[in-house]
Protein backbone atom coordinates (compact mmCIF):
# COMPACT_ATOMS: atom_id res chain seq x y z
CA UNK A 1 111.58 93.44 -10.55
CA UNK A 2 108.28 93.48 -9.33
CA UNK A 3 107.63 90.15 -10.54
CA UNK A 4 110.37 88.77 -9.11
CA UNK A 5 109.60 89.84 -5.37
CA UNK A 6 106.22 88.31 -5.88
CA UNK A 7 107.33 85.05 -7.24
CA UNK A 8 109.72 85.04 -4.45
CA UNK A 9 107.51 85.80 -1.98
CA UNK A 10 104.89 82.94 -3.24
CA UNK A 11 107.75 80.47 -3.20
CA UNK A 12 108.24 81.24 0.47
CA UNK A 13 104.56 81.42 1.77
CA UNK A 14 104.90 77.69 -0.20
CA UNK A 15 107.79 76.34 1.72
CA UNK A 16 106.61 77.93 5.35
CA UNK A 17 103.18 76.06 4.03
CA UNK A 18 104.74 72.81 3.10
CA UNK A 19 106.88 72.93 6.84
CA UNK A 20 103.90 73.27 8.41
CA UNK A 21 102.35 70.56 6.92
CA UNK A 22 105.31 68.54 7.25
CA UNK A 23 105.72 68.92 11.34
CA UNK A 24 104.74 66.28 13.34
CA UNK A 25 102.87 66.70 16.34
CA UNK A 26 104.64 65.39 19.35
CA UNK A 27 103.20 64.95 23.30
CA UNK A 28 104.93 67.77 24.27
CA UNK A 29 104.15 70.47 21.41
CA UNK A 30 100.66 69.23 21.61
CA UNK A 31 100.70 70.23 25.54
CA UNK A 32 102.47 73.47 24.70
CA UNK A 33 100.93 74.79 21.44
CA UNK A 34 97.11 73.68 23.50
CA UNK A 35 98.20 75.67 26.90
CA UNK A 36 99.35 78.78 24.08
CA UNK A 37 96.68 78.59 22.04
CA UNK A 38 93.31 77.12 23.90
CA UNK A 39 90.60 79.68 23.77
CA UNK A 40 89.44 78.78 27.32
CA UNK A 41 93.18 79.19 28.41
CA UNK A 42 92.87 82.51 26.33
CA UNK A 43 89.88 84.08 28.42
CA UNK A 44 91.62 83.41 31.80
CA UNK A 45 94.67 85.51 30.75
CA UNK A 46 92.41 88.17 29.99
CA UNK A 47 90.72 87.76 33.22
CA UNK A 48 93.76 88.13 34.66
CA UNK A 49 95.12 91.39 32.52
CA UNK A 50 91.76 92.86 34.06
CA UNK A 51 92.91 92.11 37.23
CA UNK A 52 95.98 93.58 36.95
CA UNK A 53 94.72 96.76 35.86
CA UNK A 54 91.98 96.78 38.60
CA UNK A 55 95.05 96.53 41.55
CA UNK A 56 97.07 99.31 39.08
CA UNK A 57 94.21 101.92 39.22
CA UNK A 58 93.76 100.71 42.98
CA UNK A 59 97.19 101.58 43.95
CA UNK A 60 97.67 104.81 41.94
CA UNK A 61 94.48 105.69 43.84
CA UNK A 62 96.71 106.55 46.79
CA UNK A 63 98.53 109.33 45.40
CA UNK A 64 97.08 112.56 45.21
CA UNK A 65 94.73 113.43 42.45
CA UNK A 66 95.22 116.42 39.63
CA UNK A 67 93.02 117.75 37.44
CA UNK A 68 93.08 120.63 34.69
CA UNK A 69 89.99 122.87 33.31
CA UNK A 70 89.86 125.22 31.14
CA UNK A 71 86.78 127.49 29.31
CA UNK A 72 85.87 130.52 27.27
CA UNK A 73 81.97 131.53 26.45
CA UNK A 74 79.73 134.35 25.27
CA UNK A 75 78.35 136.12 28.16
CA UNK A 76 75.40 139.25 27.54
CA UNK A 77 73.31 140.25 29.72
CA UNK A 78 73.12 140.38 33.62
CA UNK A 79 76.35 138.75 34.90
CA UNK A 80 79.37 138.54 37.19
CA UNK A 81 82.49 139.84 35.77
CA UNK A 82 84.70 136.81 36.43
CA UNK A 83 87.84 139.01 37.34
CA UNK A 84 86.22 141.58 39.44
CA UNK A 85 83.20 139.73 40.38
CA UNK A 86 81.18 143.03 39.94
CA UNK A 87 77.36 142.93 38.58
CA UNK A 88 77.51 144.15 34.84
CA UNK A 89 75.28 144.34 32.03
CA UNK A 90 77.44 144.31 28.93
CA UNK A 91 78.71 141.47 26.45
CA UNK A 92 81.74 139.84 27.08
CA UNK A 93 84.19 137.22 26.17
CA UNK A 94 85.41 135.13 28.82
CA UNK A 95 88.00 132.33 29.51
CA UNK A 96 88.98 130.55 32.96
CA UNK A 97 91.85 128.20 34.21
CA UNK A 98 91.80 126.10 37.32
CA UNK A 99 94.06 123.71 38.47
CA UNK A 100 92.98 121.46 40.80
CA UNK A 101 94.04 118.73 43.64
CA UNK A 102 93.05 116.69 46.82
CA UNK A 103 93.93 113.64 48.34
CA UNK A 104 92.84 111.52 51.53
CA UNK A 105 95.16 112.06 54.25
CA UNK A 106 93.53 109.35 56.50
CA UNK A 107 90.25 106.56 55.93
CA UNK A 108 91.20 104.31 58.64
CA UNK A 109 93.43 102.28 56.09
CA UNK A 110 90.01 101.70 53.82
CA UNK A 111 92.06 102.52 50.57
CA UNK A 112 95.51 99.90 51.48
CA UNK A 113 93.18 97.37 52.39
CA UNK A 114 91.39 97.54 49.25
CA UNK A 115 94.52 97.80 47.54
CA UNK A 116 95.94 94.56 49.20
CA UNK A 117 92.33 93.10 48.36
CA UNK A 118 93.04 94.05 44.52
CA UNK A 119 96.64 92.42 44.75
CA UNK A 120 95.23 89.00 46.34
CA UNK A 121 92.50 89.25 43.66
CA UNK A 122 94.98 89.57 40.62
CA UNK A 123 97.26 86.49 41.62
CA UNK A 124 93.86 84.34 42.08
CA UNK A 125 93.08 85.40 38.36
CA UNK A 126 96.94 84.26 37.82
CA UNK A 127 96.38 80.91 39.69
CA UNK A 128 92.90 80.41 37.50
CA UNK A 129 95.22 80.40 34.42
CA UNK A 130 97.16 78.09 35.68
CA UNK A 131 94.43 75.67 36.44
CA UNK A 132 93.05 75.77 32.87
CA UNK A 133 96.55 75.33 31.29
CA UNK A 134 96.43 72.08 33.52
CA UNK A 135 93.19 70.98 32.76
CA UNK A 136 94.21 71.56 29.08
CA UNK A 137 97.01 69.68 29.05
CA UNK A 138 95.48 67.32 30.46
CA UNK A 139 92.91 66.82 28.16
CA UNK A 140 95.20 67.31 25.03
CA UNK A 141 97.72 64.80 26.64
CA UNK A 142 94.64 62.12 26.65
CA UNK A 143 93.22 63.31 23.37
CA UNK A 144 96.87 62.59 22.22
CA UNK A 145 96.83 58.86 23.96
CA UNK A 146 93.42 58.61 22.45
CA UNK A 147 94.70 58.94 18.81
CA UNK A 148 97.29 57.15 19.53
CA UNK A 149 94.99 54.41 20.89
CA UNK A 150 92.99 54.62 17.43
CA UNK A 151 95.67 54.52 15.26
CA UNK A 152 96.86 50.61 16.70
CA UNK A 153 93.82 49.81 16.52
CA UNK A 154 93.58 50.53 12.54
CA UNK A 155 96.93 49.00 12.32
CA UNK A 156 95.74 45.38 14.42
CA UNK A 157 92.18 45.54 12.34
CA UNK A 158 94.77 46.13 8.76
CA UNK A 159 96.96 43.03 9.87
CA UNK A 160 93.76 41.16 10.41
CA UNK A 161 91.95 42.05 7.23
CA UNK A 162 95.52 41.24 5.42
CA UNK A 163 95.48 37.57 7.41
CA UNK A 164 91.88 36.96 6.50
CA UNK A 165 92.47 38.25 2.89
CA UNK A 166 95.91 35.73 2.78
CA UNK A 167 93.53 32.35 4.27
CA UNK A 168 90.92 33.32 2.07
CA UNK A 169 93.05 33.30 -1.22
CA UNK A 170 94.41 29.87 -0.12
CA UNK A 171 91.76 28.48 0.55
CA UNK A 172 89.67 29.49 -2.41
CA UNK A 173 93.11 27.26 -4.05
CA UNK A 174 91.89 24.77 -1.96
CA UNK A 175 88.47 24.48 -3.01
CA UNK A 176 89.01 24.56 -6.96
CA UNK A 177 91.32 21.66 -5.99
CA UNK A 178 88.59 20.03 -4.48
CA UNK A 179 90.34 19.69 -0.70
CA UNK A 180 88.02 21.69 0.83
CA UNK A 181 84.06 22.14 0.65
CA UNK A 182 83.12 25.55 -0.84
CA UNK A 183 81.61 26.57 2.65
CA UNK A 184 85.07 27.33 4.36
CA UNK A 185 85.74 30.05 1.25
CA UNK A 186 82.26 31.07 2.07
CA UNK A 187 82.30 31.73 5.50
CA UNK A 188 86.13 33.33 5.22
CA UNK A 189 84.24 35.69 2.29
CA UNK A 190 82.44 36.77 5.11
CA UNK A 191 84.69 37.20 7.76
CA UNK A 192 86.76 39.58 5.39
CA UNK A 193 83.34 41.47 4.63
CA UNK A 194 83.35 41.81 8.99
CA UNK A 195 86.99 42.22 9.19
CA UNK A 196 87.07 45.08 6.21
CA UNK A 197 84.07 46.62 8.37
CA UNK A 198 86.13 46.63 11.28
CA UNK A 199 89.24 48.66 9.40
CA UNK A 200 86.67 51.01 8.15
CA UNK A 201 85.63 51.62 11.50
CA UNK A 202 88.98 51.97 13.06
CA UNK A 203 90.17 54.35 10.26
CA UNK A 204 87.34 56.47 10.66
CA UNK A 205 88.13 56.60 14.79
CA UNK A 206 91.33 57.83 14.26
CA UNK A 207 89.79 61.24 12.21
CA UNK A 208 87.68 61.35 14.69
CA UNK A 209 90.29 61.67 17.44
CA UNK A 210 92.32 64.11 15.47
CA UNK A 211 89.49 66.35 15.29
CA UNK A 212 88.69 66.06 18.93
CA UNK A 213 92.67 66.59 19.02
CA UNK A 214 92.29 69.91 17.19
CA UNK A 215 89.68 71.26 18.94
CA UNK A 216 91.44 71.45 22.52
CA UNK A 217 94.08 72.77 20.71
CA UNK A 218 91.93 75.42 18.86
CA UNK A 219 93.27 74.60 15.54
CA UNK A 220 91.10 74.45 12.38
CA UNK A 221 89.40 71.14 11.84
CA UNK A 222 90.70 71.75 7.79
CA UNK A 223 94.47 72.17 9.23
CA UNK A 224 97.27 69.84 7.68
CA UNK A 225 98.15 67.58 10.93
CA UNK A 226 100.78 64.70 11.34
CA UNK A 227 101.24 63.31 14.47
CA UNK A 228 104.21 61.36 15.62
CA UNK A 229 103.68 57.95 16.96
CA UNK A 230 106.31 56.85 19.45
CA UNK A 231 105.70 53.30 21.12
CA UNK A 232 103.64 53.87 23.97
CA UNK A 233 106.03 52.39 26.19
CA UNK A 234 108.19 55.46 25.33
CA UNK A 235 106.06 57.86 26.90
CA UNK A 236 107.30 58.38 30.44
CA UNK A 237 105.18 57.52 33.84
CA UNK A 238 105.95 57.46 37.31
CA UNK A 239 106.48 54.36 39.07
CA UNK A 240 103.20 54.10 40.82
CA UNK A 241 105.19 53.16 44.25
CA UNK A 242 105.69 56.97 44.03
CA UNK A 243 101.94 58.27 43.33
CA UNK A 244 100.51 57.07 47.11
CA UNK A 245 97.73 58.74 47.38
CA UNK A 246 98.27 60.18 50.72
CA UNK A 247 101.77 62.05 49.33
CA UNK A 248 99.83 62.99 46.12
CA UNK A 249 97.27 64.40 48.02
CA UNK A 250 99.94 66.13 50.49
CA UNK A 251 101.68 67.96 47.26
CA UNK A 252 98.25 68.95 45.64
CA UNK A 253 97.42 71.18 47.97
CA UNK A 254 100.15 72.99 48.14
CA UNK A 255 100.44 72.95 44.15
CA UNK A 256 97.33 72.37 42.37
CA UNK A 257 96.17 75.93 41.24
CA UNK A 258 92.81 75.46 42.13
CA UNK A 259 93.88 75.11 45.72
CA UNK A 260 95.97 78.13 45.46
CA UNK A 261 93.45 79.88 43.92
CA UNK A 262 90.66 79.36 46.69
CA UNK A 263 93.56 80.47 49.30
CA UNK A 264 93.97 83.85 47.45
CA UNK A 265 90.24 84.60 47.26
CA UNK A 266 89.95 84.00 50.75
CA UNK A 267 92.77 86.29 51.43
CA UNK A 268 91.72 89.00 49.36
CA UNK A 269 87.81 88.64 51.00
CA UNK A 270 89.64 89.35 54.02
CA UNK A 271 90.98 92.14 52.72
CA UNK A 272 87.45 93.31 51.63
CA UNK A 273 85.89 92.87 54.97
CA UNK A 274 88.97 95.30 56.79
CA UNK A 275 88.07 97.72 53.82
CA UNK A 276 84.09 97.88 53.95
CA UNK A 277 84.70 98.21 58.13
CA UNK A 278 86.81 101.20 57.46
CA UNK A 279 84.47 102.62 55.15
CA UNK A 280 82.35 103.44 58.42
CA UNK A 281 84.38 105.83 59.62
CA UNK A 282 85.84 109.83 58.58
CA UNK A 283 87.44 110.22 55.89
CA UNK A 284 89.55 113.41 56.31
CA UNK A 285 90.96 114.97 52.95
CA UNK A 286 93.12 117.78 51.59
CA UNK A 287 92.57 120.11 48.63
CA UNK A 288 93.65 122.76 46.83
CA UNK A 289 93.55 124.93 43.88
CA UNK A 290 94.95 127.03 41.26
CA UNK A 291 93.12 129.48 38.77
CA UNK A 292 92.62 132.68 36.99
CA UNK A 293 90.00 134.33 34.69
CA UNK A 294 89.83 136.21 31.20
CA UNK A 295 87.62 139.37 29.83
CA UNK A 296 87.78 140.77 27.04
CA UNK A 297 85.82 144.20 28.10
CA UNK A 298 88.71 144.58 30.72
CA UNK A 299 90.24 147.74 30.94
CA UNK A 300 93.19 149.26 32.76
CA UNK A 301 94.70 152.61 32.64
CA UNK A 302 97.31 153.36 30.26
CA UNK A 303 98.16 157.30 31.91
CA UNK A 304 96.84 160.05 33.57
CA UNK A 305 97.12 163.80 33.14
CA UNK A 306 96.85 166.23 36.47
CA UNK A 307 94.34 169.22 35.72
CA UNK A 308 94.42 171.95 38.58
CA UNK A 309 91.42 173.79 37.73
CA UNK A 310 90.78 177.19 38.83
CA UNK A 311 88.36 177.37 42.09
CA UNK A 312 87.46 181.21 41.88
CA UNK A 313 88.41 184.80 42.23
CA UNK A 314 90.49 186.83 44.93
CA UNK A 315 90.59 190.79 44.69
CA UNK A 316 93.25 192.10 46.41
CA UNK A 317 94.37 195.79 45.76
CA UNK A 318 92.06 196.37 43.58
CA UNK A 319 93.32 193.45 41.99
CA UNK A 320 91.72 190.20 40.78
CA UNK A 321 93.37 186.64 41.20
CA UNK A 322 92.28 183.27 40.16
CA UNK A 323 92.52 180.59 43.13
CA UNK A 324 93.52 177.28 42.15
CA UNK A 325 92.62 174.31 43.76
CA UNK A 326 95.07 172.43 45.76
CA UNK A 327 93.88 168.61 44.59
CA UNK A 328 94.37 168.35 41.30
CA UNK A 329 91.83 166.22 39.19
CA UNK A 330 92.92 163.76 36.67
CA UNK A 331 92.32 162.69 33.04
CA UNK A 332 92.76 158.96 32.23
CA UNK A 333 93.22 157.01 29.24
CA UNK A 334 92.45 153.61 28.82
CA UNK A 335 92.70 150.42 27.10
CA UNK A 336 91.84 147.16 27.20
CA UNK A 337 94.03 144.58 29.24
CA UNK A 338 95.64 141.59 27.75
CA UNK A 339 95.22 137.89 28.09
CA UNK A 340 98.73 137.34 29.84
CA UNK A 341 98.57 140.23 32.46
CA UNK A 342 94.91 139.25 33.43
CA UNK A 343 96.00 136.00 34.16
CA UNK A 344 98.71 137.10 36.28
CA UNK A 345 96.50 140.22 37.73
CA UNK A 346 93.87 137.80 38.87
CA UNK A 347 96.18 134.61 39.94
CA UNK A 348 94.50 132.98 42.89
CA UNK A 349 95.25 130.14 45.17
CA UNK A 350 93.14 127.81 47.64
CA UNK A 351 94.02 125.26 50.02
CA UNK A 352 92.07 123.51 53.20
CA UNK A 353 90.64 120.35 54.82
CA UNK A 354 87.71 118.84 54.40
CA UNK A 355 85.94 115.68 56.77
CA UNK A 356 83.36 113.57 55.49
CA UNK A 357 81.24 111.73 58.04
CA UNK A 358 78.77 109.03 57.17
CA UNK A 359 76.16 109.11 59.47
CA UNK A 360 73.18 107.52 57.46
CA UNK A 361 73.44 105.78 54.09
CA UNK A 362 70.35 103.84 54.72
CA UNK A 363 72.29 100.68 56.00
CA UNK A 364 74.71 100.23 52.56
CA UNK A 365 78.32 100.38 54.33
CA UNK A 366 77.20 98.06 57.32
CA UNK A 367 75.41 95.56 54.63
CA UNK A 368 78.54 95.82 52.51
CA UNK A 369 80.71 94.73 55.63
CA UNK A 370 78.22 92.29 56.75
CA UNK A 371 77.91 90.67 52.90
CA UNK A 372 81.61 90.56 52.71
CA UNK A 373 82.08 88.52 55.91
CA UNK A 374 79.33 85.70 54.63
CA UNK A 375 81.57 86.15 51.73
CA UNK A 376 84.50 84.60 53.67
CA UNK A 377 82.11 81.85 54.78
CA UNK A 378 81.06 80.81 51.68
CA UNK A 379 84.67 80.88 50.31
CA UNK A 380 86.04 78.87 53.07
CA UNK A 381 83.22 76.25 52.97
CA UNK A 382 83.83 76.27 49.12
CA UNK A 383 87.75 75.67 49.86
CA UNK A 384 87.08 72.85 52.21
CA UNK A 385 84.56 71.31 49.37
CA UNK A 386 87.81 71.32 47.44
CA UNK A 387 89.86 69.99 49.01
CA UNK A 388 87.61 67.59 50.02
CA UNK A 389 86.97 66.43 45.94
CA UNK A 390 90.37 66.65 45.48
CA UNK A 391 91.26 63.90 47.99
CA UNK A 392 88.44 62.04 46.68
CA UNK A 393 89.57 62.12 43.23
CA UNK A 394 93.17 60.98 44.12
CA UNK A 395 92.33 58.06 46.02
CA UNK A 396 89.71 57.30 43.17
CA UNK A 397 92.66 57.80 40.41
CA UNK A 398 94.84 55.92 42.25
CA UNK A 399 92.51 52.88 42.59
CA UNK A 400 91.53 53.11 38.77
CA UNK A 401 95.56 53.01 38.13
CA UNK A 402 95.72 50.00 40.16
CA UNK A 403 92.77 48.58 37.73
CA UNK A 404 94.22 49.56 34.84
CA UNK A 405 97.54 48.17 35.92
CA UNK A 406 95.97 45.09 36.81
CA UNK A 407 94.00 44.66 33.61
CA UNK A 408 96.90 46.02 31.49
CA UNK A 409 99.18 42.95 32.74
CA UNK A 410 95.87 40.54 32.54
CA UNK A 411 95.51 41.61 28.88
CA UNK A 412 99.29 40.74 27.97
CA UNK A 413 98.90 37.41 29.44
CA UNK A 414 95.70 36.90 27.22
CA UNK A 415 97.21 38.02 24.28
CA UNK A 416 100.21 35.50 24.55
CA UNK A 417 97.35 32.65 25.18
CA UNK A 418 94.84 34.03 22.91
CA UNK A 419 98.47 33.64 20.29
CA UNK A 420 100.03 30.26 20.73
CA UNK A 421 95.82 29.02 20.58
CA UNK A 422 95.63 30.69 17.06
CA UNK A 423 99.15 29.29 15.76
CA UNK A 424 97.40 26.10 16.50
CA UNK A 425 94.59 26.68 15.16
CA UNK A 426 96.53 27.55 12.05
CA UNK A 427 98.48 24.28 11.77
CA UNK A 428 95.24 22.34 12.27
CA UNK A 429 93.23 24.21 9.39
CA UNK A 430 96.27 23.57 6.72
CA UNK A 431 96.16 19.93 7.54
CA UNK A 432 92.23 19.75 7.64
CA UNK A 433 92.21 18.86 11.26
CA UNK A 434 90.09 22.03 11.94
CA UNK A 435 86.71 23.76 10.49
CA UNK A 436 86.70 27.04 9.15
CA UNK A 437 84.24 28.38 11.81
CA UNK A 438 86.59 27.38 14.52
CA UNK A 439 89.20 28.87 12.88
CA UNK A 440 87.59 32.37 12.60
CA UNK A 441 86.31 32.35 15.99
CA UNK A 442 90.17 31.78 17.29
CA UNK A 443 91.26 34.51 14.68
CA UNK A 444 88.40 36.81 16.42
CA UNK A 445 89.27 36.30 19.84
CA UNK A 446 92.78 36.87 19.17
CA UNK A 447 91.69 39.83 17.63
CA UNK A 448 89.85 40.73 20.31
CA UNK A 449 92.96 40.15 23.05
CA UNK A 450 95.18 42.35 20.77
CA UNK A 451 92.86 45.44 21.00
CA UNK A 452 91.69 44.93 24.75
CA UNK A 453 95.35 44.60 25.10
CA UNK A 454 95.84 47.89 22.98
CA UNK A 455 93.08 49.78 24.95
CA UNK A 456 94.08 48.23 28.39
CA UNK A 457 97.65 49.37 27.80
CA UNK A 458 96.59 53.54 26.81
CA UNK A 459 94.21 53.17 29.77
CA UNK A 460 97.02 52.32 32.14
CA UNK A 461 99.37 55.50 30.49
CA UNK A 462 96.21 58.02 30.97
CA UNK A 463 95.25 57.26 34.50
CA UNK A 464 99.41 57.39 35.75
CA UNK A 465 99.34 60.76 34.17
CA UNK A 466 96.05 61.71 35.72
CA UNK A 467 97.31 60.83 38.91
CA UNK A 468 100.41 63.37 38.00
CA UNK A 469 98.49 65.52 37.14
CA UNK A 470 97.22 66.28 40.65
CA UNK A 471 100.42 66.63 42.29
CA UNK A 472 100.60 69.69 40.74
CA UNK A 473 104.16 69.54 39.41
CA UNK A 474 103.60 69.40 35.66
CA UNK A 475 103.61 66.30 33.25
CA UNK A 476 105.92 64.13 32.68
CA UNK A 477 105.89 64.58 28.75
């Protein structure tokens, strides 16, 4: 049996292993397993669970607090009995219990300010999450284009090694027929040497990608990976009539997190500055207590026995009587009390009011409110810096989209030309109207249309989704 549930258990570690190597990677579990799984996106949340326990501890610092003590010891020697509080001189065990409370009544509102401060502070941790799950998807969505990018690019540089490979075996036909000089097969040998160069190349740009892939998603570099590879023209984009600058700018900063961010911390400073003012004034508090105390020496008596002993003689008629006296005296017996009833016996309770003033700190609570209004300053100056780079950086994205646009449509155009020149040129070279050289150098520029094309058209996707990106509202994946 035993050997059973482990072969059973191998075969299913195999198939989860083989599914996982077997999923392909689209745009949109990139985004989401790289916004799950970034360790930069990782250490925010963390930030952020700090926080939240910082505002928790905060607000439970309103309520009043409790604490419990207990101890026992060894006393010998000169001491105070801890239940009659007498001077003694003997060993003893001892044990105590105290039960104790207080809580601020009033601080000028010191303690819900920094509460409220705490709060503002947690959701600006929550808002820096966001941002980095942003910027990471970001990233990942362009490290996705990029392979993407590299992969057509090993595909146009395989067609053209295949094409050079095809002319080359023809025309080496050619030349052992004696139609051609042995230079054209010579300089097409080369131009496969440059072209197989170039597919080496482009292969070894599309690891790299991957692995710059991998890392924003924090994945092993060693990790089975298959990405799917949709047409570009599948991946969605705004129309760019809808990305003005001036409504994408509008939207950011009422979405992008690090705009929401800076508003928090400038709340929550205020917050801070009410708090450190308050923290100038009384603070008036109320406290009490519970407790009792042990020893083991204690005694208490157990009874007492009335002795009327006699006082002297009285004669009378020649007579003699004993006289009694009229107090009687007492004999005790004792023993020692127990650990319950001394508890009870010596049960006491405290409660008062207590005012603390600060009259001279050396300047710290007046600094601290001083600091924390420059604090505001430099957050608001540091807000307006944002939202000044963010407006830069739209209008700069939406120019470069306009570029890329423009290029993007310039490149399709040269393609087509750089296409109908190289069927030509093909025509010509089978008929001996055309050298070699001339035909390589139309093979190369054609070549060289396809991948500016290639690269022209990724550039266009990446800066629409850039400029998406800043309206705050998510990809379009």
């Amino acid at each position: 049996m035993p050997k059973k549930i482990i072969l059973l258990a191998f075969t299913l570690l195999m198939a989860v292993t083989y599914s996982t190597a077997q999923q392909k990677w689209t745009l949109r579990s990139i985004v989401d397993y790289a916004m799950a799984n970034n360790i930069g996106v990782k250490l925010s949340e963390v930030q952020a669970k700090v926080s939240g326990l910082t505002y928790q501890q905060n607000k439970l610092s309103q309520y009043p607090s409790v604490s419990f003590s207990g101890n026992t010891g060894l006393n010998s020697g000169s001491n105070q009995d801890p239940t009659t509080f007498n001077r003694i001189t003997q060993t003893y065990l001892s044990a105590g219990l105290q039960l104790q409370s207080s809580a601020e009544i009033f601080n000028f509102y010191s303690k819900r300010n920094t509460i409220a401060a705490s709060q503002w502070e947690m959701m600006a941790a929550h808002a820096n999450v966001e941002k980095n799950k942003n910027d990471i998807a970001l990233n990942a969505a362009n490290a996705y284009l990029q392979v993407l990018l590299a992969m057509q690019q090993q595909d146009i540089a395989a067609i053209q090694v295949q094409q050079t490979q095809a002319q080359f075996s023809n025309t080496q036909k050619l030349v052992k027929a004696g139609s051609l000089p042995e230079l054209n097969a010579t300089q097409l040998e080369a131009q496969l040497a440059t072209d197989s160069v170039n597919y080496i190349t482009a292969k070894g740009n599309v690891t790299q990608a991957i692995l710059t892939l991998k890392t924003y998603m924090s994945l092993p570099a060693d990790a089975p990976f298959e990405i799917d590879t949709p047409p570009v023209e599948t991946i969605p984009i705004e129309p760019i009539a809808d990305l003005q600058p001036d409504n994408v700018y509008s939207l950011a900063l009422a979405n992008q997190p690090q705009q929401v961010y800076d508003s928090f911390k400038i709340k929550a400073a205020e917050k801070n500055v009410a708090a450190n003012r308050a923290a100038m004034y009384p603070t008036l508090s109320i406290f009490g207590s519970l407790g009792s105390n042990y020893n083991n020496q204690s005694q208490e008596i157990t009874s007492a026995t009335a002795i009327n002993p006699p006082i002297g003689k009285v004669t009378v008629g020649g007579t003699d009587y004993q006289v009694f006296s009229t107090q009687p005296f007492y004999n005790y017996s004792y023993s020692k009390t127990g650990f319950a009833k001394q508890l009870s016996n010596n049960f006491r309770q405290s409660i008062g009011l207590s005012i603390n003033v600060p009259i001279f700190n050396g300047g710290a609570l007046r600094s601290n409110w001083e600091r924390s209004k420059l604090d505001i300053s430099s957050l608001q100056l540091q807000k307006k810096l944002d939202d000044q780079t963010l407006k830069q950086n739209i209008y700069a994205a939406y120019n470069a989209a306009l570029i890329a646009l423009e290029k993007f449509n310039a490149s399709q155009k040269s393609v087509q030309a750089n296409q109908q020149t190289y069927e030509f040129a093909l025509k010509r070279l089978s008929v001996g109207m055309l050298g070699t050289y001339d035909y390589i150098t139309t093979q190369n520029n054609l070549l060289k249309a396809k991948l500016e094309y290639t690269l022209n058209q990724f550039d266009y996707v990446f800066k629409m989704k850039v400029l998406e990106y800043y309206k705050g509202l998510g990809l379009k994946l």
